[in-house]
PDB file of N, CA and C in Angstrom:
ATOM      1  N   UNK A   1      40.847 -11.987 -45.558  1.00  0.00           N
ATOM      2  CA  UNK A   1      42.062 -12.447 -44.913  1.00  0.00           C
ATOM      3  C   UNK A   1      43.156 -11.436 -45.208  1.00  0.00           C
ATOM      4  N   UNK A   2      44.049 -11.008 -44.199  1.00  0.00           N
ATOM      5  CA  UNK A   2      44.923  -9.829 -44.524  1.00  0.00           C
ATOM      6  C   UNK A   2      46.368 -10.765 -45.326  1.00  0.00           C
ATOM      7  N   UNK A   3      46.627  -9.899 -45.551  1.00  0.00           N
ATOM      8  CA  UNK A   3      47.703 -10.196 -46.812  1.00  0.00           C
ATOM      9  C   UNK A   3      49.005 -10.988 -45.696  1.00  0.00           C
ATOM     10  N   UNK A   4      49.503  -9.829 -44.359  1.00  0.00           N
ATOM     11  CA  UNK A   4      50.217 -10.457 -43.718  1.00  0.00           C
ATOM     12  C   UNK A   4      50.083 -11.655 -43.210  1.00  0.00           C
ATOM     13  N   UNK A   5      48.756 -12.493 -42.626  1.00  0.00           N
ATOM     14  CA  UNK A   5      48.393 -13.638 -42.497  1.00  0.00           C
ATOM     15  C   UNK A   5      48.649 -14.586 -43.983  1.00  0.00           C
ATOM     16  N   UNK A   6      48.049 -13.949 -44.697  1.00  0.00           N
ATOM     17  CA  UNK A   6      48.105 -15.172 -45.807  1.00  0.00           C
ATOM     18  C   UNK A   6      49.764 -15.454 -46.177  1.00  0.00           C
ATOM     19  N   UNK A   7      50.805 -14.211 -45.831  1.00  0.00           N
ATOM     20  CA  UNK A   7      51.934 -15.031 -46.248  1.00  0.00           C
ATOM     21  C   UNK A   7      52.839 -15.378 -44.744  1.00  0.00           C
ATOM     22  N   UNK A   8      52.191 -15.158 -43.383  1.00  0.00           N
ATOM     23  CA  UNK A   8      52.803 -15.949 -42.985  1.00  0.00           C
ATOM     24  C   UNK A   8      52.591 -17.699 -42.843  1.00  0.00           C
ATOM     25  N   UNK A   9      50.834 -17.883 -43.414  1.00  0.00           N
ATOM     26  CA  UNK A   9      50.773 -19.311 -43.737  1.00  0.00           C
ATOM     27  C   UNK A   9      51.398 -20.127 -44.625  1.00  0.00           C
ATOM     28  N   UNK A  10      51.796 -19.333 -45.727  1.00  0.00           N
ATOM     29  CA  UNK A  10      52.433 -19.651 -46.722  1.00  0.00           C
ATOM     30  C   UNK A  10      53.846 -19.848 -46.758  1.00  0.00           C
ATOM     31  N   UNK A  11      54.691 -18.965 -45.718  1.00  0.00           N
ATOM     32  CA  UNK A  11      56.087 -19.371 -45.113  1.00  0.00           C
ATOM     33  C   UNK A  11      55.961 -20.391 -44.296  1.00  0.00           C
ATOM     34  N   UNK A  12      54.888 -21.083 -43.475  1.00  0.00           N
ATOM     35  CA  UNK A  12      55.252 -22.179 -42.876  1.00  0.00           C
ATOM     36  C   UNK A  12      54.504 -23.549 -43.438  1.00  0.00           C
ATOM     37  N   UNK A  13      53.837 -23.434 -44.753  1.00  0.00           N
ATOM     38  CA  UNK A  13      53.007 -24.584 -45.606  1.00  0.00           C
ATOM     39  C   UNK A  13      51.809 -24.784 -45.075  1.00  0.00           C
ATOM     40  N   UNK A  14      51.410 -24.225 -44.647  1.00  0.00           N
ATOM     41  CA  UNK A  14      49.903 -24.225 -44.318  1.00  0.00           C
ATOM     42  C   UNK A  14      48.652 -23.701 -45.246  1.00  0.00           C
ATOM     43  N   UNK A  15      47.746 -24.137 -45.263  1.00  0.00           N
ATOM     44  CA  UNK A  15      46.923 -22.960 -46.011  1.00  0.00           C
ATOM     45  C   UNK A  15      45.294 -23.504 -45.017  1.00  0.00           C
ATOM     46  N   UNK A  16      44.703 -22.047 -45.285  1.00  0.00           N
ATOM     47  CA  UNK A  16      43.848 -21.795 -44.618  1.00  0.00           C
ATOM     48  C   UNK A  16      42.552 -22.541 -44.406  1.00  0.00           C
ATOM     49  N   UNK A  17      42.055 -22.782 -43.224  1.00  0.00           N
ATOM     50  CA  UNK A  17      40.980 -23.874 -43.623  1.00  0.00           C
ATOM     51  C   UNK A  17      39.931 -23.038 -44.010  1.00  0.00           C
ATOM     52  N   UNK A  18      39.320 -22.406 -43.896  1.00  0.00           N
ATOM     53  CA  UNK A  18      37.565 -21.646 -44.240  1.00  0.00           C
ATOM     54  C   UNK A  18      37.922 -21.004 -45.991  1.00  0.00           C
ATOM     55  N   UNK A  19      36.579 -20.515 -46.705  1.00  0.00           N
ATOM     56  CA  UNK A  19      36.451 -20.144 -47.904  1.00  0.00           C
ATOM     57  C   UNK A  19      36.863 -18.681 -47.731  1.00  0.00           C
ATOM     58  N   UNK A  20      36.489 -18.029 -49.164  1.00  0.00           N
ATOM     59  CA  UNK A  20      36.135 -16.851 -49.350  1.00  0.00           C
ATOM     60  C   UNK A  20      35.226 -16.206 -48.343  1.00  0.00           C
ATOM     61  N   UNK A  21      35.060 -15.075 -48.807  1.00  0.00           N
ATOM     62  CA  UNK A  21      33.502 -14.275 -47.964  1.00  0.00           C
ATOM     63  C   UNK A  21      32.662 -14.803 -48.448  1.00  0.00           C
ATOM     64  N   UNK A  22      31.572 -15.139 -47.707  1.00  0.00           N
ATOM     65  CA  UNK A  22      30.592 -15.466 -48.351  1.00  0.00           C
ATOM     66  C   UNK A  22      30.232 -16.646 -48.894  1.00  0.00           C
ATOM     67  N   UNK A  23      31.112 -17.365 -48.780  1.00  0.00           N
ATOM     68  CA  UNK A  23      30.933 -18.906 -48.680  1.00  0.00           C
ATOM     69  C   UNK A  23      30.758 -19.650 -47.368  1.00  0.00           C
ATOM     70  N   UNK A  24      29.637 -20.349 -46.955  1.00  0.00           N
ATOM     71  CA  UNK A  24      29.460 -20.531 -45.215  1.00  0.00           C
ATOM     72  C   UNK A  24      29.480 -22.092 -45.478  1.00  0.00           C
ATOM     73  N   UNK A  25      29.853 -22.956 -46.359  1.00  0.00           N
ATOM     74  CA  UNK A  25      29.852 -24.482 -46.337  1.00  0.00           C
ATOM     75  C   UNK A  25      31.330 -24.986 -45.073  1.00  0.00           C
ATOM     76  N   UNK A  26      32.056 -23.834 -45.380  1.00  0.00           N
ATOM     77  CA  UNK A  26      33.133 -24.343 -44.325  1.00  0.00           C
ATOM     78  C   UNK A  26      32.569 -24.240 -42.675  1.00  0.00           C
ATOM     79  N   UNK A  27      31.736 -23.614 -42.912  1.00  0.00           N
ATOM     80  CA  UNK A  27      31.137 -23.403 -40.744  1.00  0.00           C
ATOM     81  C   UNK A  27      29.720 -24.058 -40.523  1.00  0.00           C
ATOM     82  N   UNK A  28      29.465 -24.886 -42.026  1.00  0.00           N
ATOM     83  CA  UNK A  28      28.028 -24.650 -41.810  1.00  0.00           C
ATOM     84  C   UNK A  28      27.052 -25.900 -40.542  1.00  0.00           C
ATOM     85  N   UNK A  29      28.500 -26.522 -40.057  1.00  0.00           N
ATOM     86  CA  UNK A  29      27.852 -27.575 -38.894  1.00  0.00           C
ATOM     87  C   UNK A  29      28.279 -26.697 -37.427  1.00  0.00           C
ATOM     88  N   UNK A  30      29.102 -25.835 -37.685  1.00  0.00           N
ATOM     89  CA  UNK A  30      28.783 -25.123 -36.532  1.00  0.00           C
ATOM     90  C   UNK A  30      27.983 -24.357 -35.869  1.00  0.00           C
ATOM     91  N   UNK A  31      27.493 -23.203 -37.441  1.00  0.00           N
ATOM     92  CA  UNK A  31      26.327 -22.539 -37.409  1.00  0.00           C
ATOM     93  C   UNK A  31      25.061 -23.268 -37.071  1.00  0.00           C
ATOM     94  N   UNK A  32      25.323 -24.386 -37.310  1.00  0.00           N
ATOM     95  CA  UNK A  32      24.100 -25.031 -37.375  1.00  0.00           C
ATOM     96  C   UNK A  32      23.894 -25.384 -35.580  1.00  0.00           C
ATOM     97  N   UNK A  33      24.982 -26.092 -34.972  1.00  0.00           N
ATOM     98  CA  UNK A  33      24.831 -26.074 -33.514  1.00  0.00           C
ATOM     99  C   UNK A  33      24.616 -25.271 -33.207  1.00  0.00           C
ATOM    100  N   UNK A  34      25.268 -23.783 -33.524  1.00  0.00           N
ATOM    101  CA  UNK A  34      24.903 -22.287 -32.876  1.00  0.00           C
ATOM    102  C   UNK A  34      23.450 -22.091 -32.525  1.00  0.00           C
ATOM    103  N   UNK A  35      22.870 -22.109 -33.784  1.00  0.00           N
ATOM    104  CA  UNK A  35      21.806 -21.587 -34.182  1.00  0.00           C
ATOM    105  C   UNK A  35      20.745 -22.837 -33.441  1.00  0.00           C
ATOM    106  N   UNK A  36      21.011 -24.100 -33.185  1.00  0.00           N
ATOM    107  CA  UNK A  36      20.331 -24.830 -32.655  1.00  0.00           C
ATOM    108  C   UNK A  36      20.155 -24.713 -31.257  1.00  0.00           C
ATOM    109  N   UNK A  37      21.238 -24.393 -30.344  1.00  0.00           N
ATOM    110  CA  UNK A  37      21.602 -23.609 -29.192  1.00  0.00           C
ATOM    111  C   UNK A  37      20.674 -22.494 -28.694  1.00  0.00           C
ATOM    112  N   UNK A  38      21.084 -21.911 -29.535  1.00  0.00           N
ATOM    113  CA  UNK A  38      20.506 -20.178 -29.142  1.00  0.00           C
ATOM    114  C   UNK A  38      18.954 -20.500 -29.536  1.00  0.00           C
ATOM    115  N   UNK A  39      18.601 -21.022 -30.286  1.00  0.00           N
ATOM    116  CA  UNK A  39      16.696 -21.059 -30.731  1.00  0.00           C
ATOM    117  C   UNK A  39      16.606 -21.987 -29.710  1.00  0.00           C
ATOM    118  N   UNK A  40      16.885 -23.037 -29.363  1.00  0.00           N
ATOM    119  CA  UNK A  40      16.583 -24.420 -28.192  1.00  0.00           C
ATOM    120  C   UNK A  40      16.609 -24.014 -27.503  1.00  0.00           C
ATOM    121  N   UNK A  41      17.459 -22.952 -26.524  1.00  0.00           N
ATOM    122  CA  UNK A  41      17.902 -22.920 -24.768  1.00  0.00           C
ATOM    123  C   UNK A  41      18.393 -22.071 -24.986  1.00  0.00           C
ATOM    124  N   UNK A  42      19.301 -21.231 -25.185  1.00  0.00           N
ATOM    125  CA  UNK A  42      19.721 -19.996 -24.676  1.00  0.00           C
ATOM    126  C   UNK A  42      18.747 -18.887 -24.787  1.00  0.00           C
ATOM    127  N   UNK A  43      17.756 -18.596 -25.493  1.00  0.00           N
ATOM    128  CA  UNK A  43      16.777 -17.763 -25.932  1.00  0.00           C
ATOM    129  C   UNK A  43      15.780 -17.648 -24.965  1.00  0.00           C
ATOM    130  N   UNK A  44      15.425 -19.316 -24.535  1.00  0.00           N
ATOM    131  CA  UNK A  44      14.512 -19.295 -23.803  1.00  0.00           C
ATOM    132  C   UNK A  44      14.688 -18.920 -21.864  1.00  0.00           C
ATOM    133  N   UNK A  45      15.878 -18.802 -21.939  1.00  0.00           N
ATOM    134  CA  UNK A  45      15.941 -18.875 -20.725  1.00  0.00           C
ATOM    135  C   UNK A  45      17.025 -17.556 -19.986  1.00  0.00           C
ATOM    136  N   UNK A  46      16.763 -16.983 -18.937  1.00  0.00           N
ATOM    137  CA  UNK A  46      17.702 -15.973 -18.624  1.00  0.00           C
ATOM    138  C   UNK A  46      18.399 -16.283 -17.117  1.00  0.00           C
ATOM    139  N   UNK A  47      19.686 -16.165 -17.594  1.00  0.00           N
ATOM    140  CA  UNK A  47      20.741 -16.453 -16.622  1.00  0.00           C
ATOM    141  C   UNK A  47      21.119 -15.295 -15.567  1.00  0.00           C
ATOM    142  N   UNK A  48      20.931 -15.735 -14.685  1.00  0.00           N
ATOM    143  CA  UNK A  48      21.485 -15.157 -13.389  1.00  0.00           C
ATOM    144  C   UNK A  48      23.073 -14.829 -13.804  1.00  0.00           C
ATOM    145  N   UNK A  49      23.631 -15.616 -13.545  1.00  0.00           N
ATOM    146  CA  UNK A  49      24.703 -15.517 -13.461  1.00  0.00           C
ATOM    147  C   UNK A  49      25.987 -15.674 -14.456  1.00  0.00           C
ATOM    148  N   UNK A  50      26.831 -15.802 -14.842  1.00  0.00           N
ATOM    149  CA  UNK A  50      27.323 -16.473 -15.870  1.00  0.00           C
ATOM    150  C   UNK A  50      27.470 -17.806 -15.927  1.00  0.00           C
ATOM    151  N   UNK A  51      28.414 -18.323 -14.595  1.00  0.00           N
ATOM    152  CA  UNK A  51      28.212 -19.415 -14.187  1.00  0.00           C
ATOM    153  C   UNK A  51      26.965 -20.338 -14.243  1.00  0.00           C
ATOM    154  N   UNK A  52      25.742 -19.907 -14.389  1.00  0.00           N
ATOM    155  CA  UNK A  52      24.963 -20.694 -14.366  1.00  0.00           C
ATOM    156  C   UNK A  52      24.317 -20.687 -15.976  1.00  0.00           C
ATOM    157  N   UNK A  53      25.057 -19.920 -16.437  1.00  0.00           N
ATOM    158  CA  UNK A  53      24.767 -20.145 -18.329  1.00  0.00           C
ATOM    159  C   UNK A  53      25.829 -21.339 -18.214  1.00  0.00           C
ATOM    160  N   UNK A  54      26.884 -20.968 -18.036  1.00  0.00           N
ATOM    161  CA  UNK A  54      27.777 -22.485 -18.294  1.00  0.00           C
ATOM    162  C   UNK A  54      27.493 -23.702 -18.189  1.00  0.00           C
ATOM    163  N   UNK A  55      26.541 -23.810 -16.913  1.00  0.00           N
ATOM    164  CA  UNK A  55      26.352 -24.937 -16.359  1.00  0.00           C
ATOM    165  C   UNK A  55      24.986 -25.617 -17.324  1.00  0.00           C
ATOM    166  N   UNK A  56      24.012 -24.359 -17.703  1.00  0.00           N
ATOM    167  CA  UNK A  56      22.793 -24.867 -18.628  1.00  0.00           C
ATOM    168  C   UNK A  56      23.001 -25.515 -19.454  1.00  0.00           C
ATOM    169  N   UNK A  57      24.182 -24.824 -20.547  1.00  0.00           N
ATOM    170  CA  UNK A  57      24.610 -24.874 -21.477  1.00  0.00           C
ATOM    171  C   UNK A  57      25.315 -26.203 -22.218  1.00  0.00           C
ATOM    172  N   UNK A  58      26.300 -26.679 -20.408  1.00  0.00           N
ATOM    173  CA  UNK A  58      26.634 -27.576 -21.117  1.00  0.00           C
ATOM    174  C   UNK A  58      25.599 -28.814 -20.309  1.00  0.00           C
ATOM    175  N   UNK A  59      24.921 -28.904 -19.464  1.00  0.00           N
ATOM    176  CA  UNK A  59      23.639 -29.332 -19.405  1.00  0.00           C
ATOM    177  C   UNK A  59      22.830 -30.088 -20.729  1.00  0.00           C
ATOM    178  N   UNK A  60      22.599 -28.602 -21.565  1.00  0.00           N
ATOM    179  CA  UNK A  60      22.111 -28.976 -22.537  1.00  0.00           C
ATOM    180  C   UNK A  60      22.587 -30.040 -23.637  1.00  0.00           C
ATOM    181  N   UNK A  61      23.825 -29.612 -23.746  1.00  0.00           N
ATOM    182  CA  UNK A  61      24.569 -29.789 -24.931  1.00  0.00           C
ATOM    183  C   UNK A  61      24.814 -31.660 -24.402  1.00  0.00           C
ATOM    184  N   UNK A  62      25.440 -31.960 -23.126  1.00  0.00           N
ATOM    185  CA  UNK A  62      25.657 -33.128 -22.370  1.00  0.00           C
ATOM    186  C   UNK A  62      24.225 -34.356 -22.655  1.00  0.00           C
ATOM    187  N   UNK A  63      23.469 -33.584 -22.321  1.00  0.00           N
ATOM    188  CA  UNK A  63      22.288 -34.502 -21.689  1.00  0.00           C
ATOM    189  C   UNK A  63      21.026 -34.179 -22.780  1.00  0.00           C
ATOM    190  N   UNK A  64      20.774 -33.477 -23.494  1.00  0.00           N
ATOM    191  CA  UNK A  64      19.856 -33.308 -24.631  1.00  0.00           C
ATOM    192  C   UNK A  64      20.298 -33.251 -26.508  1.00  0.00           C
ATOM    193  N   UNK A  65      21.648 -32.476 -26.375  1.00  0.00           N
ATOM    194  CA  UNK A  65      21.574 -32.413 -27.691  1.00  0.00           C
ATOM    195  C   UNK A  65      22.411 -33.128 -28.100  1.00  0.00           C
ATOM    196  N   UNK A  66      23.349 -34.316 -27.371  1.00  0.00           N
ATOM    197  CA  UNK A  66      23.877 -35.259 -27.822  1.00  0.00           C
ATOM    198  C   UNK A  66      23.694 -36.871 -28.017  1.00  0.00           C
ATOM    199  N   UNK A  67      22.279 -36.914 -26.790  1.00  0.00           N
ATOM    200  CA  UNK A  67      21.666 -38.033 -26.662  1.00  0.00           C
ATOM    201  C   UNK A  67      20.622 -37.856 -26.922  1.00  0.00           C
ATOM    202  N   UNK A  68      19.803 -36.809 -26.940  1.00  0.00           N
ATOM    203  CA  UNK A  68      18.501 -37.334 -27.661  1.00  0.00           C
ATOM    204  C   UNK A  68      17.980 -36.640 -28.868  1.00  0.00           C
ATOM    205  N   UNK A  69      18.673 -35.205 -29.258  1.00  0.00           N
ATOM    206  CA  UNK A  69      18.523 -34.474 -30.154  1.00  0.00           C
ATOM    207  C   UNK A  69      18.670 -35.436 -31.339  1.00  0.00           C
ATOM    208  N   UNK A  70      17.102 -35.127 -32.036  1.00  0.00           N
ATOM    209  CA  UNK A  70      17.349 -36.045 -33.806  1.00  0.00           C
ATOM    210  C   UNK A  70      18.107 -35.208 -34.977  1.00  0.00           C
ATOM    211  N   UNK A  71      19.290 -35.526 -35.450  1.00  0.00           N
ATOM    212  CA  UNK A  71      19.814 -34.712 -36.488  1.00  0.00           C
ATOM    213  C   UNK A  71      19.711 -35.577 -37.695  1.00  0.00           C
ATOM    214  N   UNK A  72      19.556 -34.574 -38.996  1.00  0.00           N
ATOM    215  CA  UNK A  72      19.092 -34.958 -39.919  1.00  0.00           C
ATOM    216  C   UNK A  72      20.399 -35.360 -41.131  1.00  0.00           C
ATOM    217  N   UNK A  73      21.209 -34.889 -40.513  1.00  0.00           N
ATOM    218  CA  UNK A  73      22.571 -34.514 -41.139  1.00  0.00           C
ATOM    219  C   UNK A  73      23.529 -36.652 -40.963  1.00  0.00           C
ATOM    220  N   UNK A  74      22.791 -37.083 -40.156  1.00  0.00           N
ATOM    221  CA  UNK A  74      22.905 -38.776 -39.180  1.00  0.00           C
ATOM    222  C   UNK A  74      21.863 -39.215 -39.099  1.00  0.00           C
ATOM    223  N   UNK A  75      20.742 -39.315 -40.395  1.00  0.00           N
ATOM    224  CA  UNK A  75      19.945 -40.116 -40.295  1.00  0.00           C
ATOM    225  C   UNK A  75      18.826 -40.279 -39.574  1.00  0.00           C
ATOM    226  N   UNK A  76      18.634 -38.872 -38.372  1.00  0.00           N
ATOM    227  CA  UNK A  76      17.608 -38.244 -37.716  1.00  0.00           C
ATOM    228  C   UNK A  76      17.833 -39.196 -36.551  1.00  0.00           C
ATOM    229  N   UNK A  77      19.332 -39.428 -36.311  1.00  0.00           N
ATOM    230  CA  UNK A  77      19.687 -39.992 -35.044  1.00  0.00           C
ATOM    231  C   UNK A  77      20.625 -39.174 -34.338  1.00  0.00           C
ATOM    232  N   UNK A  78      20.683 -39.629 -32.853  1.00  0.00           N
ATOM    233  CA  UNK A  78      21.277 -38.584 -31.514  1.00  0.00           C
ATOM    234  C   UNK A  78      22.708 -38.990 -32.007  1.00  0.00           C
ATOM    235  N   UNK A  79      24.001 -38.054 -32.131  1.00  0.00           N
ATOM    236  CA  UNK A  79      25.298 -38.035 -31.918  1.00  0.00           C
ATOM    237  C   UNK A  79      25.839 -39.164 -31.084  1.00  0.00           C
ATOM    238  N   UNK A  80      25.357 -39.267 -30.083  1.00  0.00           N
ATOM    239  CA  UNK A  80      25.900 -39.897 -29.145  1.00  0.00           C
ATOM    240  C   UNK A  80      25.908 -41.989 -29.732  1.00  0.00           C
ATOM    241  N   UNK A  81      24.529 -42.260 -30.257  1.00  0.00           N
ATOM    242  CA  UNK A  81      24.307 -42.847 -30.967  1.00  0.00           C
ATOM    243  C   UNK A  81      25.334 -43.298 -32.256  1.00  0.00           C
ATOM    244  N   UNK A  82      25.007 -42.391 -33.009  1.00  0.00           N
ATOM    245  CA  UNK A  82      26.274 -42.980 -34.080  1.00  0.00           C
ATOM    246  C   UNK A  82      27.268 -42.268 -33.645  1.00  0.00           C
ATOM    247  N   UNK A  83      28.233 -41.877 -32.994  1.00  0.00           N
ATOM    248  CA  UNK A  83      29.732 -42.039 -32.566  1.00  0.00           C
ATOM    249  C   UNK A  83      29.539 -43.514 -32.162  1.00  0.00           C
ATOM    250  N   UNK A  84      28.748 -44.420 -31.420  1.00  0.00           N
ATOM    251  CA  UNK A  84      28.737 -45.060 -30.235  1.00  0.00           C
ATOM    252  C   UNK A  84      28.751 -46.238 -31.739  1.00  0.00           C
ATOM    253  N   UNK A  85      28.122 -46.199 -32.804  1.00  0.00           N
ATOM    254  CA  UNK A  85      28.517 -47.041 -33.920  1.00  0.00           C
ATOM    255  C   UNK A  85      29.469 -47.123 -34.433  1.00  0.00           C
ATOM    256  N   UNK A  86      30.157 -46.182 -34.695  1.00  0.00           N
ATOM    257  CA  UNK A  86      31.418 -46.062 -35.390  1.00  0.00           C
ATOM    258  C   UNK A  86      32.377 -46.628 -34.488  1.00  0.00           C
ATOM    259  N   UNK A  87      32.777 -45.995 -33.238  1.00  0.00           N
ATOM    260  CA  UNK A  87      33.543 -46.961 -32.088  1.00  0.00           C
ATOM    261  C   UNK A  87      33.365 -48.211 -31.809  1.00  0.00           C
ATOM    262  N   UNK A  88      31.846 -49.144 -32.183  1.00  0.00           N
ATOM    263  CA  UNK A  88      32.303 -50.240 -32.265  1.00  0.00           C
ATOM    264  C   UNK A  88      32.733 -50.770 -33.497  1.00  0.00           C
ATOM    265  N   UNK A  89      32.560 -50.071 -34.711  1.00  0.00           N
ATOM    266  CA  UNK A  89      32.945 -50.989 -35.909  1.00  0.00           C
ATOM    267  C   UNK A  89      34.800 -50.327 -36.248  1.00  0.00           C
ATOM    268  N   UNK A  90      35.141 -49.181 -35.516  1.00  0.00           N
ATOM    269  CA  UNK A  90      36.214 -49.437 -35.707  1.00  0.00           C
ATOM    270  C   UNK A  90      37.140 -49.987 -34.740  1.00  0.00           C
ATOM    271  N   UNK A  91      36.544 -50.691 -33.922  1.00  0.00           N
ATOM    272  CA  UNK A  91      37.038 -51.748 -32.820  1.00  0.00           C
ATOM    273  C   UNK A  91      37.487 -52.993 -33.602  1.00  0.00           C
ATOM    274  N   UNK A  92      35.971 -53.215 -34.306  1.00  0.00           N
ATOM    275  CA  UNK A  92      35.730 -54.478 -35.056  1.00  0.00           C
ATOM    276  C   UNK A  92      36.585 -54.905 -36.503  1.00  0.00           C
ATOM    277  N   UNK A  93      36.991 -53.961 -37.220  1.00  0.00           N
ATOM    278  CA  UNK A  93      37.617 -53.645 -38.398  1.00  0.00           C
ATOM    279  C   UNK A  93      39.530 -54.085 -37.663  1.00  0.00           C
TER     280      UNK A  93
END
């Protein structure tokens, strides 16, 4: 992190969300979609166009890796699933 960033966070009370170098616990559910992405569907498949990566992509992400993809991180259940729990119990609460 450059020095000028770190003190303009520090003039307005902020401080930075991610670690050091080399610490990946702060990205590590992103990496993890990344990497689930690119090995699942982007790897396998070659796009014409750009537009039609967009459309796979969020294809994928819409209709497979939020409803039926098992994550282990939720009990080896689909996202869509437990959000869809939590919204009713904090209805219910």
């Amino acid at each position: 992190m450059s020095a000028e960033f770190a003190a303009t966070l520090k003039q307005f009370g902020l401080r930075r969300s991610s670690g050091r170098t080399g610490v990946c616990w702060d990205n590590a559910m992103a990496e993890s979609f990344f990497g689930a992405l690119k090995n699942e569907r982007v790897s396998r498949v070659t796009y014409p166009t750009r537009e039609d990566a967009r459309q796979d992509i969020t294809r994928y992400i819409e209709l497979w890796y939020n409803h039926k993809r098992l994550h282990s991180a939720v009990g080896y259940r689909p996202p869509r699933e437990v959000h869809a729990e939590y919204m009713e119990f904090r209805i219910a609460a």
